[in-house]
PDB file of N, CA and C in Angstrom:
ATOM      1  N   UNK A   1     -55.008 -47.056-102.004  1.00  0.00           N
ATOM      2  CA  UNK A   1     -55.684 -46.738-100.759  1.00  0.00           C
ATOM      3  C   UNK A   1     -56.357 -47.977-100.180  1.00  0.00           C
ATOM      4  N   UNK A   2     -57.015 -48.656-101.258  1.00  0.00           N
ATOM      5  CA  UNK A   2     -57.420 -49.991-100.810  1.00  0.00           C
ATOM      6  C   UNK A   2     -56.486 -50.765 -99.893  1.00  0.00           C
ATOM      7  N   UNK A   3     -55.391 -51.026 -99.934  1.00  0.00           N
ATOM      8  CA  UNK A   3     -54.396 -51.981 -99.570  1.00  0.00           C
ATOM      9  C   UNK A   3     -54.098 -51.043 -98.168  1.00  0.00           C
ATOM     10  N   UNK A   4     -53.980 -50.116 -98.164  1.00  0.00           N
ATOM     11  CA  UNK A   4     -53.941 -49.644 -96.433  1.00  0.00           C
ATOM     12  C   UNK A   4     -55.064 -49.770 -95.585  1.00  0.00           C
ATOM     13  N   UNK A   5     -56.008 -49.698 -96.184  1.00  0.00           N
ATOM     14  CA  UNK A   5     -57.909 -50.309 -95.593  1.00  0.00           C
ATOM     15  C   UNK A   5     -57.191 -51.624 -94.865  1.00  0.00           C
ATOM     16  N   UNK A   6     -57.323 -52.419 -95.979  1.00  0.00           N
ATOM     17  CA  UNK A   6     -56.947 -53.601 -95.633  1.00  0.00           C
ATOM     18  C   UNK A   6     -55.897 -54.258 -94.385  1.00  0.00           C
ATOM     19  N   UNK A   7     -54.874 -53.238 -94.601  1.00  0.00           N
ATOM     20  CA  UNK A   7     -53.689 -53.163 -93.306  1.00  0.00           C
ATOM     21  C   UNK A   7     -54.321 -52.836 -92.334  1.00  0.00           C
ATOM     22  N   UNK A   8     -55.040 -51.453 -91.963  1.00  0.00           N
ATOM     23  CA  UNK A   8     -55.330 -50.788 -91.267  1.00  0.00           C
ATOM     24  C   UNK A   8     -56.370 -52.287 -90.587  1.00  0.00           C
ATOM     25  N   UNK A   9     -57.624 -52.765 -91.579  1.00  0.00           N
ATOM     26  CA  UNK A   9     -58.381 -53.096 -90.713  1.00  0.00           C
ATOM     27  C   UNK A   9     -57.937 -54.888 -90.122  1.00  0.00           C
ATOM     28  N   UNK A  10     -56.865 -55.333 -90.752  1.00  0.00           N
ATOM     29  CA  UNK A  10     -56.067 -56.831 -90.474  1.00  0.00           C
ATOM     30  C   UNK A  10     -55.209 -56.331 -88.997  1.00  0.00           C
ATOM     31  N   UNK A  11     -54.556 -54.943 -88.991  1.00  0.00           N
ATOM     32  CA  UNK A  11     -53.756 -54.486 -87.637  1.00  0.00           C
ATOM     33  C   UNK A  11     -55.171 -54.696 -86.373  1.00  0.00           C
ATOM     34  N   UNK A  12     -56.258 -54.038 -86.625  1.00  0.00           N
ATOM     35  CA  UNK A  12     -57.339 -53.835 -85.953  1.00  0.00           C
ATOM     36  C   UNK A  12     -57.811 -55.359 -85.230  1.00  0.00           C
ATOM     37  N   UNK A  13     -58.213 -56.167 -86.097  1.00  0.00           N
ATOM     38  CA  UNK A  13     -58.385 -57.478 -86.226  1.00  0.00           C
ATOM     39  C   UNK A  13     -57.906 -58.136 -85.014  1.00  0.00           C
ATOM     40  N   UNK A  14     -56.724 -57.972 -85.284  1.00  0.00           N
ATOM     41  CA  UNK A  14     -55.324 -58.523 -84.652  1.00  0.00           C
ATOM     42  C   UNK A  14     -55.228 -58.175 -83.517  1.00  0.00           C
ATOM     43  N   UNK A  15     -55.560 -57.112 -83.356  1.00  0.00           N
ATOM     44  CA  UNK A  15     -55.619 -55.890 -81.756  1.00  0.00           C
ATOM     45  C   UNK A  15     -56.663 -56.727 -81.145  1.00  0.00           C
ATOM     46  N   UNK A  16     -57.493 -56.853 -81.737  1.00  0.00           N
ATOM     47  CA  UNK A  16     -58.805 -56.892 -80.845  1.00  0.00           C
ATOM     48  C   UNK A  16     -58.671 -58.775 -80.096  1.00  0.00           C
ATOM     49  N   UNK A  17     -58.326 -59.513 -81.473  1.00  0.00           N
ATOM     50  CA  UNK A  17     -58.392 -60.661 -81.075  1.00  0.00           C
ATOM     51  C   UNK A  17     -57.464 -61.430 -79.880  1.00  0.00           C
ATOM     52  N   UNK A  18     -56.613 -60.525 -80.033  1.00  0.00           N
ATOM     53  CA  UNK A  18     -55.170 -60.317 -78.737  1.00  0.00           C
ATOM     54  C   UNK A  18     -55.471 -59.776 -77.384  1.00  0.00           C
ATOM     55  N   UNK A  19     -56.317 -59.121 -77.480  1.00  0.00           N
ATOM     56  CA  UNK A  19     -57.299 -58.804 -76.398  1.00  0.00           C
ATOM     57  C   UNK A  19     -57.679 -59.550 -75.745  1.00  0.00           C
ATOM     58  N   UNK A  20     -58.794 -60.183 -76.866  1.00  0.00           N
ATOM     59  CA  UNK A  20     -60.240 -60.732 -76.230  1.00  0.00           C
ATOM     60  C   UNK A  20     -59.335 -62.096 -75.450  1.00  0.00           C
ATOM     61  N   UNK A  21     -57.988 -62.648 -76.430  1.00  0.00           N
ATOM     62  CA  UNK A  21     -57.950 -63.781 -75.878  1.00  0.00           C
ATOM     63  C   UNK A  21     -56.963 -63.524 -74.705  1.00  0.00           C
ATOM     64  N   UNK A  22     -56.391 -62.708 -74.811  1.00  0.00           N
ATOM     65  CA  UNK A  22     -55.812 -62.230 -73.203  1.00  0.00           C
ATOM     66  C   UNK A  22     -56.814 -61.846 -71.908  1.00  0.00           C
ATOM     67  N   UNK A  23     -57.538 -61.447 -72.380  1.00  0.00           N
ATOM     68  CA  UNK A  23     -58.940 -61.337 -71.231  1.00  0.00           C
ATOM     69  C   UNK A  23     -59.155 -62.441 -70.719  1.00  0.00           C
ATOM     70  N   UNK A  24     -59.926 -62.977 -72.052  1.00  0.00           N
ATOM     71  CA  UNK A  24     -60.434 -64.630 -71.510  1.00  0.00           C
ATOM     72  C   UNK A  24     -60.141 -65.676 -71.219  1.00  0.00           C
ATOM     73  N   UNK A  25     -58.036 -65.400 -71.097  1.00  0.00           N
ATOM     74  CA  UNK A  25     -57.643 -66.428 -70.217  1.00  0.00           C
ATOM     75  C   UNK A  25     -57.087 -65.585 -68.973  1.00  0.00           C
ATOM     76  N   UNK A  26     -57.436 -64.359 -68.574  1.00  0.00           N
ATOM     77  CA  UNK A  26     -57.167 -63.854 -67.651  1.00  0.00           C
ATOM     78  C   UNK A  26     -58.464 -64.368 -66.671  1.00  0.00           C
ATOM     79  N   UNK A  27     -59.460 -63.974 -67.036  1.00  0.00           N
ATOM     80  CA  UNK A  27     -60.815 -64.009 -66.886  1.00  0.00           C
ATOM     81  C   UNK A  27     -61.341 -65.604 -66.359  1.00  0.00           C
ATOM     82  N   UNK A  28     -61.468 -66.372 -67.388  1.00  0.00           N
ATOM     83  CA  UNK A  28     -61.860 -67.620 -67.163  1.00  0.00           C
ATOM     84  C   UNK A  28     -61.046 -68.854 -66.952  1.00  0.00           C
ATOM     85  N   UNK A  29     -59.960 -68.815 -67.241  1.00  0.00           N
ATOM     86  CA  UNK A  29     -58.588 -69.594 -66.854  1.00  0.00           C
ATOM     87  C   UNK A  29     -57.658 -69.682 -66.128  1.00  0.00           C
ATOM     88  N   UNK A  30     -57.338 -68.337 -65.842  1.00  0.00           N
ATOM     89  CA  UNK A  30     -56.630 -68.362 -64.804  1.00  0.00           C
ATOM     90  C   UNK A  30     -56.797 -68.165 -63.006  1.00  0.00           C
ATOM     91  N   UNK A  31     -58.486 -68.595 -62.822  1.00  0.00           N
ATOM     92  CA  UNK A  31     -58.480 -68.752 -61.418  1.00  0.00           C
ATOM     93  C   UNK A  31     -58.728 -70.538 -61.413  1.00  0.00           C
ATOM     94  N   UNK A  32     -58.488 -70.923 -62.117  1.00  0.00           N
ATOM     95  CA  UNK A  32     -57.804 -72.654 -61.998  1.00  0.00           C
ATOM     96  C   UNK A  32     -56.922 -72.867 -62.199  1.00  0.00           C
ATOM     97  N   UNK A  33     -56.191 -72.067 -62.549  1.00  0.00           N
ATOM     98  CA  UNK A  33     -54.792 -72.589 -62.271  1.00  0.00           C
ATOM     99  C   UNK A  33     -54.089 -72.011 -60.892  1.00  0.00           C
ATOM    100  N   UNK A  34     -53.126 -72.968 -59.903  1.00  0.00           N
ATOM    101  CA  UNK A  34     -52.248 -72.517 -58.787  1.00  0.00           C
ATOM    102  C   UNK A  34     -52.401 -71.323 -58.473  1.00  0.00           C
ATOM    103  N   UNK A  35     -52.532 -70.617 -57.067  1.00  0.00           N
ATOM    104  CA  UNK A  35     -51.764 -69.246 -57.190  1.00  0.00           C
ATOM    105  C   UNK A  35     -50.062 -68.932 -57.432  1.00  0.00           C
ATOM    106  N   UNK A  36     -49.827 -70.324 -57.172  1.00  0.00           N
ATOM    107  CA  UNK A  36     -48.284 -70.629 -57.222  1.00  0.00           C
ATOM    108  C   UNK A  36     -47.572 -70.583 -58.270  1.00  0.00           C
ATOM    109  N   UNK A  37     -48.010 -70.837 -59.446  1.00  0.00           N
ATOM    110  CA  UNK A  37     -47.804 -70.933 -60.635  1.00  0.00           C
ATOM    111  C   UNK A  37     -47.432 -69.586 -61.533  1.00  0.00           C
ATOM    112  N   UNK A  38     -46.207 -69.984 -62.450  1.00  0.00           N
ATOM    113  CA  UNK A  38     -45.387 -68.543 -62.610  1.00  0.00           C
ATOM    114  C   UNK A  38     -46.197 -67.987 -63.739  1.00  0.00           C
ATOM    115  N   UNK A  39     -47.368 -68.564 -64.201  1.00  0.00           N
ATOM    116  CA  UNK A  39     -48.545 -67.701 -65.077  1.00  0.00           C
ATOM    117  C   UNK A  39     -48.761 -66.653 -64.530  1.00  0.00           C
ATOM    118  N   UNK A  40     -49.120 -66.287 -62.983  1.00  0.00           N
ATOM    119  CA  UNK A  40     -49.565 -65.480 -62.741  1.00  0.00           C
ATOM    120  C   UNK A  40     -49.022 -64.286 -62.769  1.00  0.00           C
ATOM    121  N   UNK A  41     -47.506 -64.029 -63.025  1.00  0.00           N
ATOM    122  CA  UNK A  41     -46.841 -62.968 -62.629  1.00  0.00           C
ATOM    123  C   UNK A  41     -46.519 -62.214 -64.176  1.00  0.00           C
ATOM    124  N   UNK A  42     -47.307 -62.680 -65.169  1.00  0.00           N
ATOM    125  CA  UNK A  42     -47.905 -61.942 -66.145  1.00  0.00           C
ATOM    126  C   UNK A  42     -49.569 -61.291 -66.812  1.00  0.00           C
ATOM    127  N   UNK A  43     -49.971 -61.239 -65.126  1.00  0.00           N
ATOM    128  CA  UNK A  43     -51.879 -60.641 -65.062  1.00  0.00           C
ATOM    129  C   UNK A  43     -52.093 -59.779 -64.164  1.00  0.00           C
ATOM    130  N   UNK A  44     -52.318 -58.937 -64.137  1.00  0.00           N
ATOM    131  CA  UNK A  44     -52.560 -58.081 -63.350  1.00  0.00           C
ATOM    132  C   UNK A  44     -53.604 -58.892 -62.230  1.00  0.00           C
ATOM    133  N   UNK A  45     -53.836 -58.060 -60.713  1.00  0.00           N
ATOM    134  CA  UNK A  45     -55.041 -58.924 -59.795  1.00  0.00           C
ATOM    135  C   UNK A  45     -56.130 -58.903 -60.520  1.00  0.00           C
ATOM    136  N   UNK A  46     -56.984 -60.193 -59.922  1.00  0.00           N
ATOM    137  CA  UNK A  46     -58.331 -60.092 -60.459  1.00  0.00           C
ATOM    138  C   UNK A  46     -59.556 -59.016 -60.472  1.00  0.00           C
ATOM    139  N   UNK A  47     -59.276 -58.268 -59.236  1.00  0.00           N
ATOM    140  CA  UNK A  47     -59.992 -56.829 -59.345  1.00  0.00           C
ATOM    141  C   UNK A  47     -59.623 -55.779 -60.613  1.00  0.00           C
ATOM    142  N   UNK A  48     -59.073 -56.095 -61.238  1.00  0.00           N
ATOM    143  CA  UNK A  48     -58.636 -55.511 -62.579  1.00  0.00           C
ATOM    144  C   UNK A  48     -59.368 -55.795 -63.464  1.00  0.00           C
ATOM    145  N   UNK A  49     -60.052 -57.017 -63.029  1.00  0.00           N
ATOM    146  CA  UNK A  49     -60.669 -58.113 -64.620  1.00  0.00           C
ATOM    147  C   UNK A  49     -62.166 -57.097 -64.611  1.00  0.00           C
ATOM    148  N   UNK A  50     -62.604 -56.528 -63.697  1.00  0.00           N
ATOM    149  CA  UNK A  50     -63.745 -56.115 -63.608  1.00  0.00           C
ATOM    150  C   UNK A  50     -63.658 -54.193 -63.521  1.00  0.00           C
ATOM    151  N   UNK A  51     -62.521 -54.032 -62.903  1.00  0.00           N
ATOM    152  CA  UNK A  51     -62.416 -52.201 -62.792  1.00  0.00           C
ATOM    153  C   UNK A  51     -62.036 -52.047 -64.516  1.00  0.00           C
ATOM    154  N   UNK A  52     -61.058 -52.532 -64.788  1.00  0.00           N
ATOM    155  CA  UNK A  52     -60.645 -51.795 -66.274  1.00  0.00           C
ATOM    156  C   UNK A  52     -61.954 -52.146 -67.145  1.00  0.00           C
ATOM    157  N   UNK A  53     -62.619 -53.058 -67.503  1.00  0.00           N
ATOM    158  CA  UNK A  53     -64.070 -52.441 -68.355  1.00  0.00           C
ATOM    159  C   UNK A  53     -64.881 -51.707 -68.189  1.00  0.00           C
ATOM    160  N   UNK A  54     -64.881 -51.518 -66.582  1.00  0.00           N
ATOM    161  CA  UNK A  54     -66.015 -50.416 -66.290  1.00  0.00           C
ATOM    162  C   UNK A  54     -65.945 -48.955 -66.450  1.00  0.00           C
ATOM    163  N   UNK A  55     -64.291 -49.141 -66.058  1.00  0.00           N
ATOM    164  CA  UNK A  55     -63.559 -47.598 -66.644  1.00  0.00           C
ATOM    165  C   UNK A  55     -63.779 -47.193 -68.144  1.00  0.00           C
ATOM    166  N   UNK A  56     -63.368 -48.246 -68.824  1.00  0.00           N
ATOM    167  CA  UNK A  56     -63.918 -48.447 -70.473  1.00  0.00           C
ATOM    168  C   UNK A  56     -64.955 -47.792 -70.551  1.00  0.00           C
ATOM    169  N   UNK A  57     -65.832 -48.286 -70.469  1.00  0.00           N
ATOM    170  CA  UNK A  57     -67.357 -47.673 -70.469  1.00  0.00           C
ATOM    171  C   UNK A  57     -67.637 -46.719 -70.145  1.00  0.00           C
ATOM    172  N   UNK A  58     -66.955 -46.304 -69.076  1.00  0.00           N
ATOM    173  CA  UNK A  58     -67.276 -45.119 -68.530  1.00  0.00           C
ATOM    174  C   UNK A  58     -67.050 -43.901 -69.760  1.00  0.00           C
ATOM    175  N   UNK A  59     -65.441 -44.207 -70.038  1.00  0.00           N
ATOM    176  CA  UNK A  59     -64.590 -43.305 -70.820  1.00  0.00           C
ATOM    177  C   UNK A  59     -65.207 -42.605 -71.914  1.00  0.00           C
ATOM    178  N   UNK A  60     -65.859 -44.224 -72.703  1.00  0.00           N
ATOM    179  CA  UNK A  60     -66.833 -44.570 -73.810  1.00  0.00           C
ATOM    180  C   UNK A  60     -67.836 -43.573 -74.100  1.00  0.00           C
ATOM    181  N   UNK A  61     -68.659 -43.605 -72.652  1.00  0.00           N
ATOM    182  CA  UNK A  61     -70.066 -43.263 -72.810  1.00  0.00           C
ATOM    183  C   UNK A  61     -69.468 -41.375 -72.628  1.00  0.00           C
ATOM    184  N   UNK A  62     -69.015 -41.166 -71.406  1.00  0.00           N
ATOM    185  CA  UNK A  62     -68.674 -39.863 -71.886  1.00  0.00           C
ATOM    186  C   UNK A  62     -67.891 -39.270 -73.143  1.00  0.00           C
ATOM    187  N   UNK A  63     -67.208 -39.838 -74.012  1.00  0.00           N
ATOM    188  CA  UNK A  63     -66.997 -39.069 -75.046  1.00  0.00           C
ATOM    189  C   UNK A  63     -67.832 -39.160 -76.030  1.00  0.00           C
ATOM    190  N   UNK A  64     -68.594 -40.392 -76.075  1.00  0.00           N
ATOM    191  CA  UNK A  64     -70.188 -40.117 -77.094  1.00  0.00           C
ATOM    192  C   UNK A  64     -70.963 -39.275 -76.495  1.00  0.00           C
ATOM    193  N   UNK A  65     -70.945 -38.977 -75.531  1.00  0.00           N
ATOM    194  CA  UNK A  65     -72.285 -37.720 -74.991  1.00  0.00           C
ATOM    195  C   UNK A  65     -71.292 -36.147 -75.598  1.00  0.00           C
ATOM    196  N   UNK A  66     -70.085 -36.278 -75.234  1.00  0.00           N
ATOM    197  CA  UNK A  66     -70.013 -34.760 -75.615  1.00  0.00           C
ATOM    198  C   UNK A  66     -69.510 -34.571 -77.010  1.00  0.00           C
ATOM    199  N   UNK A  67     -69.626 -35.788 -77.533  1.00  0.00           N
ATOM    200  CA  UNK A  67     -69.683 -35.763 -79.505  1.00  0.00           C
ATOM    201  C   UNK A  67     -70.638 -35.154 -79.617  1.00  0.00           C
ATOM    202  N   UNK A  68     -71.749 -35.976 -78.954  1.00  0.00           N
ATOM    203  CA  UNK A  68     -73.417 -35.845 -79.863  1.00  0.00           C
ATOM    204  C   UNK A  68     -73.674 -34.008 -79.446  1.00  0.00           C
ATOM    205  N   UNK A  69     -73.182 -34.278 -78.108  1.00  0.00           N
ATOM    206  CA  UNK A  69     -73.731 -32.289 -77.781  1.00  0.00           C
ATOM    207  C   UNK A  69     -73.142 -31.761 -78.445  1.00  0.00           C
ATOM    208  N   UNK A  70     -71.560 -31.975 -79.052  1.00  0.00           N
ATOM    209  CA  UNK A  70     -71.040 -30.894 -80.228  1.00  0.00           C
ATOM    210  C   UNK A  70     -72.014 -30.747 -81.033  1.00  0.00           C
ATOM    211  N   UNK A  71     -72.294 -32.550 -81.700  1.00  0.00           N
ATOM    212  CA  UNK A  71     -73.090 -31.957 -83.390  1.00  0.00           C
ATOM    213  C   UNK A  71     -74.312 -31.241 -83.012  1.00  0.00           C
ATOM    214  N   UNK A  72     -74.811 -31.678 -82.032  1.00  0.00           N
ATOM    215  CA  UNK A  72     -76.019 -31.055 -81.762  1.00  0.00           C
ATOM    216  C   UNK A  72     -76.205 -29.376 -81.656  1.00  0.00           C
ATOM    217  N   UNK A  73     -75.079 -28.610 -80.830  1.00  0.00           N
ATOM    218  CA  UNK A  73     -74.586 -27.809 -81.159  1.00  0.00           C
ATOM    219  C   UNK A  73     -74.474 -26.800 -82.013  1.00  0.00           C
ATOM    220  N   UNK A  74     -73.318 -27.703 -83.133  1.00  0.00           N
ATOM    221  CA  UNK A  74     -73.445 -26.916 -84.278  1.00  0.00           C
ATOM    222  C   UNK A  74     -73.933 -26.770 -85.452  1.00  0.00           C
ATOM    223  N   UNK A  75     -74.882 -28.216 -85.161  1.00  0.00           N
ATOM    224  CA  UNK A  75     -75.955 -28.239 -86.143  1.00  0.00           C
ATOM    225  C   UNK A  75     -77.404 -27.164 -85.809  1.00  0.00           C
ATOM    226  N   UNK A  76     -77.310 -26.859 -84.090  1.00  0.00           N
ATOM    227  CA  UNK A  76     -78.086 -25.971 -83.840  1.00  0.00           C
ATOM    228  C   UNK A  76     -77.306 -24.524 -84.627  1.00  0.00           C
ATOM    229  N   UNK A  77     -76.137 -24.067 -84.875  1.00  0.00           N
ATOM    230  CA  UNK A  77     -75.507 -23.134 -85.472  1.00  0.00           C
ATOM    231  C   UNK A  77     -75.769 -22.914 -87.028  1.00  0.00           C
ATOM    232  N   UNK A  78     -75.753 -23.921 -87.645  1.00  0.00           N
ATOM    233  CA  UNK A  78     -76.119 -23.818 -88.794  1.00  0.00           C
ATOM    234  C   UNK A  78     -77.773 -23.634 -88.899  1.00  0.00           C
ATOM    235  N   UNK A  79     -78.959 -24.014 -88.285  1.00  0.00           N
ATOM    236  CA  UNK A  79     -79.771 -23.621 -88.776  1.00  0.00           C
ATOM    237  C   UNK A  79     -80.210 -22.069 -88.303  1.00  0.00           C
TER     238      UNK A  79
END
């Protein structure tokens, strides 16, 4: 079981760091380079760099609110 931890959290790792560094040359690199330049026609527009986290968050914060009201819930059930 150990050794799938390990997979599981090296896949994770990997996810995230593929991310961050696709962001942050979406983000901070690529408004110096050309608009001309055939980089660009693998980034979505820059209004993206700022709507898709906020959506994130959004998504985020509402499914922790209606976690916590479950347990809250049915921890109100059990007593």
């Amino acid at each position: 079981m150990e050794l799938a931890d390990r997979a599981v959290g090296l896949l994770l790792t990997l996810t995230s760091l593929s991310i961050f560094t696709y962001y942050t040359f979406w983000v901070i690199i690529l408004p110096l380079v050309d608009s001309d330049h055939f980089v660009h026609k693998y980034f979505l527009p820059q209004e993206y760099a700022i709507l898709i986290p906020v959506y994130a968050a959004v998504a985020l914060i509402c499914f922790l609110s209606v976690f916590i009201g479950y347990v809250m819930l049915k921890s109100k059930k059990k007593a």
